[in-house]
N, C-alpha and C. Protein backbone atom coordinates (compact mmCIF):
# COMPACT_ATOMS: atom_id res chain seq x y z
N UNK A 1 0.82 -1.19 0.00
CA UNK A 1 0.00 0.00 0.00
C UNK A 1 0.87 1.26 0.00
N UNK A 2 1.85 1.35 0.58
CA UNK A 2 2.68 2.29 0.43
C UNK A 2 3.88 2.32 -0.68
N UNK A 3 3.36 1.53 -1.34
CA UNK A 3 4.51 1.50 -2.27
C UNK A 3 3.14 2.51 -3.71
N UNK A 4 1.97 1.89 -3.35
CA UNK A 4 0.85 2.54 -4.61
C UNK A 4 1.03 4.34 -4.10
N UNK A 5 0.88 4.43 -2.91
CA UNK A 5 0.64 5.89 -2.00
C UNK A 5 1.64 6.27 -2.95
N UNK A 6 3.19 6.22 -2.57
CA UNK A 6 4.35 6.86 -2.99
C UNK A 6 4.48 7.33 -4.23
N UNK A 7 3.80 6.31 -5.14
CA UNK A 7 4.13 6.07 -6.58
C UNK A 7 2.61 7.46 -7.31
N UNK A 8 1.82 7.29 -6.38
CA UNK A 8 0.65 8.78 -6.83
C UNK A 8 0.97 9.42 -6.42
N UNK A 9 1.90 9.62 -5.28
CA UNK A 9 2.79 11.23 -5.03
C UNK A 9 3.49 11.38 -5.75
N UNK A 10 4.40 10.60 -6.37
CA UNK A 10 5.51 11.39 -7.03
C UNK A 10 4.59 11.52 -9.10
N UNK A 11 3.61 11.10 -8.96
CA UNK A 11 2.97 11.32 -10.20
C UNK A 11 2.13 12.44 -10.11
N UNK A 12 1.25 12.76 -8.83
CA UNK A 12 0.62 14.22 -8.77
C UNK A 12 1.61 15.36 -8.45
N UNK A 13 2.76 14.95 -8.19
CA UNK A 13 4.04 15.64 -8.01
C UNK A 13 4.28 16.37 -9.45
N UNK A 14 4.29 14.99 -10.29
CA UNK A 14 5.13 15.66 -11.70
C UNK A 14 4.09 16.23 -12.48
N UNK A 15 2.40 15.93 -12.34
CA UNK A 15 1.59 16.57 -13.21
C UNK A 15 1.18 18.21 -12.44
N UNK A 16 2.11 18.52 -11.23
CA UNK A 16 1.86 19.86 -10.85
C UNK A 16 3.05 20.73 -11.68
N UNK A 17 3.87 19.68 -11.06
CA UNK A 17 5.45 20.96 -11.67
C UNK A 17 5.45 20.59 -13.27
N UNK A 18 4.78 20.02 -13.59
CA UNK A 18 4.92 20.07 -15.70
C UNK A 18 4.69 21.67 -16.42
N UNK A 19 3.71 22.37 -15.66
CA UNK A 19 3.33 23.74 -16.57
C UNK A 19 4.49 24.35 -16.01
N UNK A 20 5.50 24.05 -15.20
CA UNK A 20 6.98 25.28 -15.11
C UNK A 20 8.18 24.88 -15.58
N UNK A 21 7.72 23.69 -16.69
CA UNK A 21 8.73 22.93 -17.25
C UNK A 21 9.08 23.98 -18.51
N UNK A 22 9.88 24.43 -19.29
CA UNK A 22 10.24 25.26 -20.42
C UNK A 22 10.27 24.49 -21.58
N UNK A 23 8.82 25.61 -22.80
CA UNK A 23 8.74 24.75 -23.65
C UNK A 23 9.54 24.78 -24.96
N UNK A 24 10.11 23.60 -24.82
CA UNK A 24 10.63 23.03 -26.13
C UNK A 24 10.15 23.54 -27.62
N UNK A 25 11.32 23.53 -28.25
CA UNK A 25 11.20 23.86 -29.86
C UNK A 25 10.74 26.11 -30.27
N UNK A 26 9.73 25.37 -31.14
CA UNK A 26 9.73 27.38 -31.98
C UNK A 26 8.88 27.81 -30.33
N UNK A 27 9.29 29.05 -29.88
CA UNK A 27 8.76 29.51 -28.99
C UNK A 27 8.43 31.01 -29.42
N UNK A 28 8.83 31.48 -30.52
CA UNK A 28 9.24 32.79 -30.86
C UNK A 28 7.63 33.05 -31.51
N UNK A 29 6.96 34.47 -31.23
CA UNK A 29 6.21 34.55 -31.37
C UNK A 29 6.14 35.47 -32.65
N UNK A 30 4.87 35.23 -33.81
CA UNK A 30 5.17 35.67 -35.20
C UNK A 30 4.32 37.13 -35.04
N UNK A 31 4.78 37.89 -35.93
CA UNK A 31 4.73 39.49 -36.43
C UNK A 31 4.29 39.86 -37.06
N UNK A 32 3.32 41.11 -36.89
CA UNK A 32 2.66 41.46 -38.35
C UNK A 32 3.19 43.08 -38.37
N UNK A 33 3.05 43.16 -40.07
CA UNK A 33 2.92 44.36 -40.56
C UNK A 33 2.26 44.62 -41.14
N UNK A 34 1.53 46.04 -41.17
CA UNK A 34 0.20 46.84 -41.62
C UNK A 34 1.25 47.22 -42.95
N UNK A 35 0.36 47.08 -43.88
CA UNK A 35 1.02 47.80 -45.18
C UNK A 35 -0.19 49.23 -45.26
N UNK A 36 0.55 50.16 -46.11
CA UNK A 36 -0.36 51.49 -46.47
C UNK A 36 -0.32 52.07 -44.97
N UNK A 37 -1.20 53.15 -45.06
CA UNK A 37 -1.42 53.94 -43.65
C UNK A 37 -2.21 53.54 -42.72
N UNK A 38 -2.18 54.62 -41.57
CA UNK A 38 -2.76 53.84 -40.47
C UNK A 38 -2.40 55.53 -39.75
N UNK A 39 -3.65 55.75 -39.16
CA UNK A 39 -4.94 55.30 -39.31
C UNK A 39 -5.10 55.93 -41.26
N UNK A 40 -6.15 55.52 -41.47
CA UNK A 40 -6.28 55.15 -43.15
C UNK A 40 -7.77 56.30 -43.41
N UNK A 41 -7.43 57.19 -44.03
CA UNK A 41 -8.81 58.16 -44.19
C UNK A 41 -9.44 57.21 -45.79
N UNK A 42 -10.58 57.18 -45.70
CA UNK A 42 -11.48 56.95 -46.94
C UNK A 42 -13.01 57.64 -47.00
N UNK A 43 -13.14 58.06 -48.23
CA UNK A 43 -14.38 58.87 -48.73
C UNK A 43 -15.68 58.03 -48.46
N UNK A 44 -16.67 58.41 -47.93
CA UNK A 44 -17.73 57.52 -48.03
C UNK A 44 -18.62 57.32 -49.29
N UNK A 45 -19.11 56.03 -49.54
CA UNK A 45 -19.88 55.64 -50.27
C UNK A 45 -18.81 54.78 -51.74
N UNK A 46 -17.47 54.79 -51.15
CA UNK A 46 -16.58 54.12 -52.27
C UNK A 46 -16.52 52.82 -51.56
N UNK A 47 -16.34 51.84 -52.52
CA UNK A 47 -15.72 50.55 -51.84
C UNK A 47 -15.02 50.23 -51.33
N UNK A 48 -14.42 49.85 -49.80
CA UNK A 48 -13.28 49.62 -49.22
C UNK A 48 -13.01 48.57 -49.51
N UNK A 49 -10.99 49.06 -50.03
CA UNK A 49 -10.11 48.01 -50.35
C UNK A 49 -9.12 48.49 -49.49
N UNK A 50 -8.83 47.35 -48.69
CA UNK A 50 -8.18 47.35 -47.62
C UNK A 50 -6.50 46.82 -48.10
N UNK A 51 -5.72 47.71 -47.68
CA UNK A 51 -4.19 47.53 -48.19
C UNK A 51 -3.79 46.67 -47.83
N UNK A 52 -4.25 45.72 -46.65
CA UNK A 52 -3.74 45.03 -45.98
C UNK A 52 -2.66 44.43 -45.36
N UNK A 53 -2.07 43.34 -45.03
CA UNK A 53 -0.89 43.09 -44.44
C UNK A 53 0.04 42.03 -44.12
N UNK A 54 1.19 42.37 -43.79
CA UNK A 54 1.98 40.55 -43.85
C UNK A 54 2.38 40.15 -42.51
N UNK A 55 2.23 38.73 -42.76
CA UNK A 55 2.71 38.18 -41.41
C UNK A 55 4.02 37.16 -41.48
N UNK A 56 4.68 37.52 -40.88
CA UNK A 56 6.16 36.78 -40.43
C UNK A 56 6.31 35.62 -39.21
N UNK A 57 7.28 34.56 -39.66
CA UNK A 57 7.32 33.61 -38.38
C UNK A 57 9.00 33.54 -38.11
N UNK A 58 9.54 33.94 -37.12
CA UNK A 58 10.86 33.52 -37.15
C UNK A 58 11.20 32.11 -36.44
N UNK A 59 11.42 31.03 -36.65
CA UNK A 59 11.41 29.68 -36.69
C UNK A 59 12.67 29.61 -35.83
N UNK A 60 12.71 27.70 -35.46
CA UNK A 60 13.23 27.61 -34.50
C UNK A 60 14.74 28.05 -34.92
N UNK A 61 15.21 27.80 -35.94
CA UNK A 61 16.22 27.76 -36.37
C UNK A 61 16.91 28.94 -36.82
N UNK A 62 16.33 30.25 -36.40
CA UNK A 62 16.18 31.58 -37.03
C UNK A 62 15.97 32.30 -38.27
N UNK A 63 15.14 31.07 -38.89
CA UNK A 63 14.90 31.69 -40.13
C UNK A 63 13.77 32.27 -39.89
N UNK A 64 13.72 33.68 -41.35
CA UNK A 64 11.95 34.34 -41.18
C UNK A 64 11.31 33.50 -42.30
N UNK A 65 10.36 33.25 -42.12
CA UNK A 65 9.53 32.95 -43.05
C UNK A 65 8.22 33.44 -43.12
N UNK A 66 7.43 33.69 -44.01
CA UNK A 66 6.17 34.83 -44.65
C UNK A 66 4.82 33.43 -44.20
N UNK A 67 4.43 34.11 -43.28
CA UNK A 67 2.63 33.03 -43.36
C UNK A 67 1.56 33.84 -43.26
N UNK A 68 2.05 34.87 -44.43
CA UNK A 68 1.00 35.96 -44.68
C UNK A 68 -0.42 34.85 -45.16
N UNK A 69 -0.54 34.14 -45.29
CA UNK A 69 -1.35 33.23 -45.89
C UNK A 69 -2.24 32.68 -44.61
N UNK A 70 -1.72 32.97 -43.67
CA UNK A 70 -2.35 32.45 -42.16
C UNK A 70 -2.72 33.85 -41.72
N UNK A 71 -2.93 35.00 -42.20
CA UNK A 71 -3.43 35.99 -41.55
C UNK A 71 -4.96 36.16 -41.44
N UNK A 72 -5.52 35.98 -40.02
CA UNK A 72 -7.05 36.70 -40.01
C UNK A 72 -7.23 37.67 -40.10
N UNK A 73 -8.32 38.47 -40.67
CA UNK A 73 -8.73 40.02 -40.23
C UNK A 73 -10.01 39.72 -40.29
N UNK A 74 -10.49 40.84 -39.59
CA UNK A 74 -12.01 41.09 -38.81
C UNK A 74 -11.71 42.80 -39.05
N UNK A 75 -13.21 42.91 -39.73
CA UNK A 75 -13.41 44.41 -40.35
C UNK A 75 -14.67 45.03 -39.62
N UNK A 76 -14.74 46.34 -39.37
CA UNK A 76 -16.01 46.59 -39.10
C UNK A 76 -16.55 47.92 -40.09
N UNK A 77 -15.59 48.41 -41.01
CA UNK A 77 -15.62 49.21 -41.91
C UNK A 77 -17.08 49.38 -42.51
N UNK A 78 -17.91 50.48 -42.36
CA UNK A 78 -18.79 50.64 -43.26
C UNK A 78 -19.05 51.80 -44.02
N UNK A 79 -18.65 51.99 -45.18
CA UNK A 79 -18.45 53.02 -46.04
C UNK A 79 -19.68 53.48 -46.54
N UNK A 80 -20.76 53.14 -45.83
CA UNK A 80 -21.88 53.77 -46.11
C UNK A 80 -22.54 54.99 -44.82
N UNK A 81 -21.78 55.06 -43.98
CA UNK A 81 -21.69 56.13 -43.01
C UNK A 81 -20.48 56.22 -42.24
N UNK A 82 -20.29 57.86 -42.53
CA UNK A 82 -18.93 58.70 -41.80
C UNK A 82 -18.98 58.20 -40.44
N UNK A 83 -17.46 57.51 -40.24
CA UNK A 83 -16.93 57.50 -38.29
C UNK A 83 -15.82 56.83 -38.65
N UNK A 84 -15.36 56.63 -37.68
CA UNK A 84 -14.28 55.72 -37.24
C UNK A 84 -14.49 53.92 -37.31
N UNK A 85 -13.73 53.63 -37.96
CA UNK A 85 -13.88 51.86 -37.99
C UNK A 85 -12.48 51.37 -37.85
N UNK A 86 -12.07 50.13 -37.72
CA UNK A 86 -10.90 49.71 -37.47
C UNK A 86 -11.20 48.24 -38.13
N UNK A 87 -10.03 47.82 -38.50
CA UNK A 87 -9.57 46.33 -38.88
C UNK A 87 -8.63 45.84 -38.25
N UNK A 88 -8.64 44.61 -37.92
CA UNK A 88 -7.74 44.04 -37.00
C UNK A 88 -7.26 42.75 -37.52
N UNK A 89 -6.19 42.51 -37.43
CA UNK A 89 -5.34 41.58 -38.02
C UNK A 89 -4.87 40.61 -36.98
N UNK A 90 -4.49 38.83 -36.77
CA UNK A 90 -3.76 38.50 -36.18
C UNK A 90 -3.89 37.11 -37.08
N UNK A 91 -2.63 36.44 -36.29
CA UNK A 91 -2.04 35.37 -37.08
C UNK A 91 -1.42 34.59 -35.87
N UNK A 92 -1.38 32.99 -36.31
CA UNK A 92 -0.76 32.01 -35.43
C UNK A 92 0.24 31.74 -35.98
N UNK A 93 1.41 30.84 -35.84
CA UNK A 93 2.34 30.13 -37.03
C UNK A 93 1.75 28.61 -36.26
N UNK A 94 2.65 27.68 -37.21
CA UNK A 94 2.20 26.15 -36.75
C UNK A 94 2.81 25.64 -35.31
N UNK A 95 3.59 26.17 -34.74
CA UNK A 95 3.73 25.78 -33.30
C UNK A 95 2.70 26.88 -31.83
N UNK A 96 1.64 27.32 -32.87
CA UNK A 96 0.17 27.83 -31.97
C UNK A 96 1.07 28.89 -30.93
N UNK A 97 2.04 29.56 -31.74
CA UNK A 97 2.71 31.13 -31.20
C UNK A 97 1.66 31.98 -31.84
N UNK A 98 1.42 32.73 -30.69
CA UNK A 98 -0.06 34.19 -31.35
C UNK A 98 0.94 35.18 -31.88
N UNK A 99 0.66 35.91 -32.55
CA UNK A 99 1.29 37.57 -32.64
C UNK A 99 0.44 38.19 -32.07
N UNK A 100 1.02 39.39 -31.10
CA UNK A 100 0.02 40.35 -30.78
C UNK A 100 -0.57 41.02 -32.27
N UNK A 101 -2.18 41.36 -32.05
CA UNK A 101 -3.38 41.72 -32.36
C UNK A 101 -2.82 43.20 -33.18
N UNK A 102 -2.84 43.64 -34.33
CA UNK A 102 -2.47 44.92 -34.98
C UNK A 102 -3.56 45.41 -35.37
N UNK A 103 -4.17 46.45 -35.69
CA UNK A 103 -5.37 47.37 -36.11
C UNK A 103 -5.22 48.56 -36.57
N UNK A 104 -5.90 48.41 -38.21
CA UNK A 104 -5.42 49.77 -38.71
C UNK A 104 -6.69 50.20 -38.43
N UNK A 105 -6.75 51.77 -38.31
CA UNK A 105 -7.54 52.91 -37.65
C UNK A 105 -8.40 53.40 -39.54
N UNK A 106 -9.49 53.31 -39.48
CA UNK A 106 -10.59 53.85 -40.39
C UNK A 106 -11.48 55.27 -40.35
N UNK A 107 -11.04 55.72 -40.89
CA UNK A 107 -11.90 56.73 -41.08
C UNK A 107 -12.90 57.35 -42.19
N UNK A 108 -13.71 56.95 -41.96
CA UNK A 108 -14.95 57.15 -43.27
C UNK A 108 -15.06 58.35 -43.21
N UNK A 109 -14.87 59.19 -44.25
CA UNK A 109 -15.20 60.96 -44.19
C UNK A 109 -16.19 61.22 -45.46
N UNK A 110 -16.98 62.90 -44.73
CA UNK A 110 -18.08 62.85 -46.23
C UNK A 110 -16.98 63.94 -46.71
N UNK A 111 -16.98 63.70 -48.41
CA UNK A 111 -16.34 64.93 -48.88
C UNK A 111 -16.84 65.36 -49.52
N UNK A 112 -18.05 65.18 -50.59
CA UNK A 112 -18.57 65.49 -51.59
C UNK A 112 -19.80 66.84 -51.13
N UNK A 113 -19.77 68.02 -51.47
CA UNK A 113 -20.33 68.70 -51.04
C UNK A 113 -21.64 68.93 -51.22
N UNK A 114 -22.83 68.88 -50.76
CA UNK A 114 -24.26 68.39 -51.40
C UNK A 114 -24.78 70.14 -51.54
N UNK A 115 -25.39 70.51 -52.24
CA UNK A 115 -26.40 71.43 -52.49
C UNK A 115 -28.09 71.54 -52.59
C-alpha cells in the first residue's frame, strides 16, 4: 500500500510541476505588418479596399519565413456612413505562437459637397 501511495505522489508531483517545465522547440512569437497607412482616411460611399498586411514567423532555427497566408482580419468598416472603424489583423504560425493583435484605424469621411 505504500509502495501505490508513494508512486501517486511522485505522479501528482510531476503533473503539478509540468506547466513550469520550459517549452521546447519554436517559442518565438510571429509578427505582423500593416502595409499602407494607419490610421487610413477613406471617402464615403466608395468601396473599401483594404491595403492590408503581412505576417512573419521567425522559426526555431532563425529563419523568417512569410505566413501571410495564415493571416485573419475582422473588419467593421462601413463606407456607407462617416466614423471611425478599425480592422484588426492577427495570425498564429504552426507551433500555436499568437502575434500580438495589430489594427489599422478607419476613417470614413463625407467629402462630396451636397447642395
Amino acid at each position: 500500500m505504500k509502495k501505490i501511495f508513494f508512486l501517486f505522489v511522485l505522479i501528482l508531483t510531476g503533473l503539478v510541476l509540468m506547466p513550469g517545465c520550459k517549452k521546447k522547440g519554436d517559442t518565438n512569437n510571429p509578427f505582423i505588418v500593416i502595409l499602407g497607412s494607419n490610421p487610413l482616411t477613406w471617402e464615403i460611399d466608395v468601396p473599401y479596399a483594404d491595403p492590408g498586411a503581412e505576417a512573419y514567423d521567425i522559426t526555431e532555427a532563425g529563419d523568417t519565413v512569410d505566413i501571410s497566408s495564415r493571416l485573419e482580419t475582422t473588419s467593421n468598416v462601413n463606407v456607407k456612413v462617416a466614423g471611425d472603424y478599425s480592422v484588426k489583423y492577427n495570425v498564429s504560425d504552426e507551433a500555436g505562437n499568437q502575434a500580438d493583435t495589430k489594427t489599422r484605424d478607419v476613417n470614413v469621411i463625407l467629402t462630396k459637397s451636397f447642395r
